[in-house]
N, C-alpha and C. Protein backbone atom coordinates (compact mmCIF):
# COMPACT_ATOMS: atom_id res chain seq x y z
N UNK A 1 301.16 39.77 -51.65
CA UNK A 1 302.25 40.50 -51.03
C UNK A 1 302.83 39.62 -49.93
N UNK A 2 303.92 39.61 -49.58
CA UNK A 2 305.24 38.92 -48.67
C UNK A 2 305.66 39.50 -48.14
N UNK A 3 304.88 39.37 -46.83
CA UNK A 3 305.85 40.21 -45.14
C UNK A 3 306.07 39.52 -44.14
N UNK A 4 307.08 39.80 -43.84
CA UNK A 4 308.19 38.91 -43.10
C UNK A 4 307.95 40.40 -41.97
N UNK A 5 307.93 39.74 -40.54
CA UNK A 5 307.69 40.66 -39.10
C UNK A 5 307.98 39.33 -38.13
N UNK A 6 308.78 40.28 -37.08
CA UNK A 6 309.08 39.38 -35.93
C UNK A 6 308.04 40.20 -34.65
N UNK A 7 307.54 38.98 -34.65
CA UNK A 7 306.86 39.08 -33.22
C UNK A 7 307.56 39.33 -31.84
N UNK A 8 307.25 39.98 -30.83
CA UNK A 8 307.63 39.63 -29.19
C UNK A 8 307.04 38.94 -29.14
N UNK A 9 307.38 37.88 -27.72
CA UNK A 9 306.18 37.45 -27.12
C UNK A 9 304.73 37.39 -26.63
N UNK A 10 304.73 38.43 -26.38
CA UNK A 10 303.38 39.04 -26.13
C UNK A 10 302.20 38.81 -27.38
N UNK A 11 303.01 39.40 -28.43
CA UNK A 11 302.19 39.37 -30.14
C UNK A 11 302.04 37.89 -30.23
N UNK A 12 303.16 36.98 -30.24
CA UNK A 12 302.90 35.40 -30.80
C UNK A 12 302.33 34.97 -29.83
N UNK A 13 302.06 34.94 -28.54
CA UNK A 13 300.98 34.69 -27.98
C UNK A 13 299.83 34.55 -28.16
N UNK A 14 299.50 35.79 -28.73
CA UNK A 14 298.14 36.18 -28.77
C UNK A 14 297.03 35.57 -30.11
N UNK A 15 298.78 36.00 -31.34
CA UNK A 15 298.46 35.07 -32.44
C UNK A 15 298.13 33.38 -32.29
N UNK A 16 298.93 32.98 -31.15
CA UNK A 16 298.29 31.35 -30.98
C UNK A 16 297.44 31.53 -30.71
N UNK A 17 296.68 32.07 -29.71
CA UNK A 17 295.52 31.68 -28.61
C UNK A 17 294.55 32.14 -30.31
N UNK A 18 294.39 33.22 -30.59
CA UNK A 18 293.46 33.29 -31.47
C UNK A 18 293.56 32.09 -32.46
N UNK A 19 294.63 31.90 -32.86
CA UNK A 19 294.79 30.04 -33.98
C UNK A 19 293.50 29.32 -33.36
N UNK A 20 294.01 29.13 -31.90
CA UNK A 20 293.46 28.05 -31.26
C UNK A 20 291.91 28.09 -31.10
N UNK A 21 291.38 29.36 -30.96
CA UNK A 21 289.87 29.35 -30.79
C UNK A 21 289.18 29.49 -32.22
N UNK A 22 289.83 30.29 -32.94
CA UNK A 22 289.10 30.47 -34.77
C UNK A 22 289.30 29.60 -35.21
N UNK A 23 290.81 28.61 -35.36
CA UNK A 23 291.01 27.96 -36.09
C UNK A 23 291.93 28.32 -37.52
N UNK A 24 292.17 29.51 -37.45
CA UNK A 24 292.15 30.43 -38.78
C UNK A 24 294.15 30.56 -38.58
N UNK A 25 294.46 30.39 -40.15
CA UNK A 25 296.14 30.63 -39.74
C UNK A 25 296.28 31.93 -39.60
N UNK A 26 297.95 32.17 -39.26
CA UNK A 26 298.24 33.65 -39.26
C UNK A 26 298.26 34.63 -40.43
N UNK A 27 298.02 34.04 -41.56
CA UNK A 27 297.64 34.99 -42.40
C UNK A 27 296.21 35.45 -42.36
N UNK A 28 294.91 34.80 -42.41
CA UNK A 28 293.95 35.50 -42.44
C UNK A 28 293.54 35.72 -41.07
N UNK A 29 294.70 35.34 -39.29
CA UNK A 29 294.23 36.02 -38.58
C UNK A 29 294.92 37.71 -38.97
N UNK A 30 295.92 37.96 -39.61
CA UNK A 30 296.64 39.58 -39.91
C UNK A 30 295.63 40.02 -40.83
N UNK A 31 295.36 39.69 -41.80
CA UNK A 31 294.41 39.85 -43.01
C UNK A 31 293.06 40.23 -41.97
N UNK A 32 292.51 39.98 -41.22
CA UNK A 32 291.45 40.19 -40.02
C UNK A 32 291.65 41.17 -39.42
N UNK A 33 292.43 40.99 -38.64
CA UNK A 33 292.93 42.21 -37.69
C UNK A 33 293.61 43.50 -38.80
N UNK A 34 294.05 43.22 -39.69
CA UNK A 34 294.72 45.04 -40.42
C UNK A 34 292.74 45.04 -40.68
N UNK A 35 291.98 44.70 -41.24
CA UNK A 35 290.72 44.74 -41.78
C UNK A 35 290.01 45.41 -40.36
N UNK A 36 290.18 45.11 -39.01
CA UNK A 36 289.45 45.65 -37.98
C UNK A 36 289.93 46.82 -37.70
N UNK A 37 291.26 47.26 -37.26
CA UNK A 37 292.00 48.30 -36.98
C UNK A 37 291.58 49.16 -38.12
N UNK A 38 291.52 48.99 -39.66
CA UNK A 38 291.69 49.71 -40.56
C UNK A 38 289.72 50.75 -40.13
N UNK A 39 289.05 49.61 -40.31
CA UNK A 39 287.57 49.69 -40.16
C UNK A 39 287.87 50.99 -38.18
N UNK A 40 288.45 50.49 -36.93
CA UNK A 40 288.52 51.19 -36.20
C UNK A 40 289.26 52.75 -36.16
N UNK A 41 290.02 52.76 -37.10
CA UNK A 41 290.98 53.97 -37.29
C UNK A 41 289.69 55.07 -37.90
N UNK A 42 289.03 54.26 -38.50
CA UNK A 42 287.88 55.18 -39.79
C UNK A 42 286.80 55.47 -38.83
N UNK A 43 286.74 54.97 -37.76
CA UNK A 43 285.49 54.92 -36.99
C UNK A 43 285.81 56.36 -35.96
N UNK A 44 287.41 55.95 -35.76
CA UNK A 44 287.72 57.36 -34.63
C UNK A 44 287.84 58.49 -35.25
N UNK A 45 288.11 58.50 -36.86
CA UNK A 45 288.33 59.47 -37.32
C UNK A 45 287.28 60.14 -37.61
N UNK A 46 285.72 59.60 -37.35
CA UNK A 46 284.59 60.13 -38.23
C UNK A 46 283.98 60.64 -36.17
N UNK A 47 285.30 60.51 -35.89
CA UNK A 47 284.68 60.74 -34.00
C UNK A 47 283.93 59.91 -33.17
N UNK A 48 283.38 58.32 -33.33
CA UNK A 48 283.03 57.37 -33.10
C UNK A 48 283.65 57.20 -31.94
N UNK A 49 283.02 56.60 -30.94
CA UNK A 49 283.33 55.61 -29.87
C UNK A 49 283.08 54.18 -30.27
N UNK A 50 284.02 53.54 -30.14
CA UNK A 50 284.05 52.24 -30.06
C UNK A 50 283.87 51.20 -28.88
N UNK A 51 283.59 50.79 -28.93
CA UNK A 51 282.95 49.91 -27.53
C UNK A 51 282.10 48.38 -27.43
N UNK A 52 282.37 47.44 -26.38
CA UNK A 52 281.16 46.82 -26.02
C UNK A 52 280.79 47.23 -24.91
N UNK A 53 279.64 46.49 -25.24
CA UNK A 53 278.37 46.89 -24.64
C UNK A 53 278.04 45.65 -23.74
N UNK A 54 277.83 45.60 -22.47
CA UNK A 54 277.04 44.85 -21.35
C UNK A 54 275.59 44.95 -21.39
N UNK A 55 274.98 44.80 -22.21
CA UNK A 55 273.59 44.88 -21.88
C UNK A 55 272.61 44.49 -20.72
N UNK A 56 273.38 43.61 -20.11
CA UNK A 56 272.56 43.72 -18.78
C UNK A 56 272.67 43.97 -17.75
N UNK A 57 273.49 44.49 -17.65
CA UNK A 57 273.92 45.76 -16.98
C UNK A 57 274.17 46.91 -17.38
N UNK A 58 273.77 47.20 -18.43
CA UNK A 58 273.71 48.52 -18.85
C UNK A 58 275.23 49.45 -18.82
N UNK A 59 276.50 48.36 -19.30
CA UNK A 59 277.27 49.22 -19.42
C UNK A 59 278.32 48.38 -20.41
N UNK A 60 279.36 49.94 -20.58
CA UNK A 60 280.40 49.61 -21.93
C UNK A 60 281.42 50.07 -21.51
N UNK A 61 282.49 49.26 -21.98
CA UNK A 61 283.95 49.42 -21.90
C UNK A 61 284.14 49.95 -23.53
N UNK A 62 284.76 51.20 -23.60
CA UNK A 62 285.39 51.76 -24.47
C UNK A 62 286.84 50.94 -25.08
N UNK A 63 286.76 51.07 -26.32
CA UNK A 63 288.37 50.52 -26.97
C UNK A 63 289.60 51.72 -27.02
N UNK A 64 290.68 51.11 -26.37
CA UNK A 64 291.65 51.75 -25.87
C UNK A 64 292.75 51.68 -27.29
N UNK A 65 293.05 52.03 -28.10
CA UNK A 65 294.03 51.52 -28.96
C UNK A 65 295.25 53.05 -28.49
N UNK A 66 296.36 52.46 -28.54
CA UNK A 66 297.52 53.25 -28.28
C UNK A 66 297.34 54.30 -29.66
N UNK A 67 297.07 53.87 -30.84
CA UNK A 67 297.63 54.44 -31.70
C UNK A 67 296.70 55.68 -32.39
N UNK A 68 295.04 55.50 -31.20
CA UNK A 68 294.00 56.08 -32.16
C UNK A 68 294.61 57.74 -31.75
N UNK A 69 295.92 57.99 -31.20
CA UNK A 69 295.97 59.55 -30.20
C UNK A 69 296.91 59.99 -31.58
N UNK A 70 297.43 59.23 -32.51
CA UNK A 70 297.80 59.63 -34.12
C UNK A 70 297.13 59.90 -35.31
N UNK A 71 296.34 59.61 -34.65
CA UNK A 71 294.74 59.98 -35.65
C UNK A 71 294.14 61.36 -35.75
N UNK A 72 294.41 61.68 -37.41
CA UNK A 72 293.04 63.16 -37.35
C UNK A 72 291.76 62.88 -37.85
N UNK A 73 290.67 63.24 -37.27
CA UNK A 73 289.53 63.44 -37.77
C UNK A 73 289.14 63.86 -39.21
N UNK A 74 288.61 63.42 -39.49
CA UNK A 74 288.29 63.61 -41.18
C UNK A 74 287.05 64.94 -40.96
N UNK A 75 287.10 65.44 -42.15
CA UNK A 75 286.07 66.77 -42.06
C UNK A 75 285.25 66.38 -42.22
N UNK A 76 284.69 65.44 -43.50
CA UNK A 76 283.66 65.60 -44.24
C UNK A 76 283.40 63.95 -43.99
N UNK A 77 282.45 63.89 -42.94
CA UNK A 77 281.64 62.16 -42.53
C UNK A 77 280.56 62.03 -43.47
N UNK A 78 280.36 60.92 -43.70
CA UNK A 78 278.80 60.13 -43.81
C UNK A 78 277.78 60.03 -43.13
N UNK A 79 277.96 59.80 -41.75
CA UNK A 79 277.57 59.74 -40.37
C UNK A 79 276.63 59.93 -40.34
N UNK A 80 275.20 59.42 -40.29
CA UNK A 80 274.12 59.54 -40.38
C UNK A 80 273.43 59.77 -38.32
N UNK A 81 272.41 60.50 -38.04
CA UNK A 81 272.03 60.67 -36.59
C UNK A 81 270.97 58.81 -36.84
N UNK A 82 271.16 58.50 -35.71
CA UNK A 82 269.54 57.48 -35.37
C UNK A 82 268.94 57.64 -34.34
N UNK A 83 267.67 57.74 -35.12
CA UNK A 83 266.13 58.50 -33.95
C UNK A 83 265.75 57.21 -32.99
């Protein structure tokens, strides 16, 4: 598939700096990122917090995405408890 999108600044920015540390072009950095968002959308919808974690300090910054407040919850999870 062939998609043509214009970046702001802000976006092609970000797309370099990631070039520059992965190494990876802008197709499989988009191919990556729709693959994370897609994987995060499924995570808020099953009611998940997303987050890292500081482990030594014992704390986490939550992921902020603008778009997860368009999101409905799915009824029926997989979601297993861990003891």
């Amino acid at each position: 598939m062939i998609i043509k999108i214009e970046l702001d600044t802000q976006a092609a920015t970000a797309v370099a700096e990631i070039e520059s540390i992965t190494g990876l072009g802008v197709s499989a950095i988009l191919s990556n990122g729709l693959s994370l968002l897609l994987w995060a959308v499924r995570q808020h919808q099953d009611g998940r917090v997303i987050a890292s974690m500081d482990e030594s300090l014992h704390r986490f910054r939550e992921l902020e995405v603008p778009s997860f407040s368009q999101v409905a919850g799915r009824k029926n999870t997989s979601a297993r408890s861990v003891a």
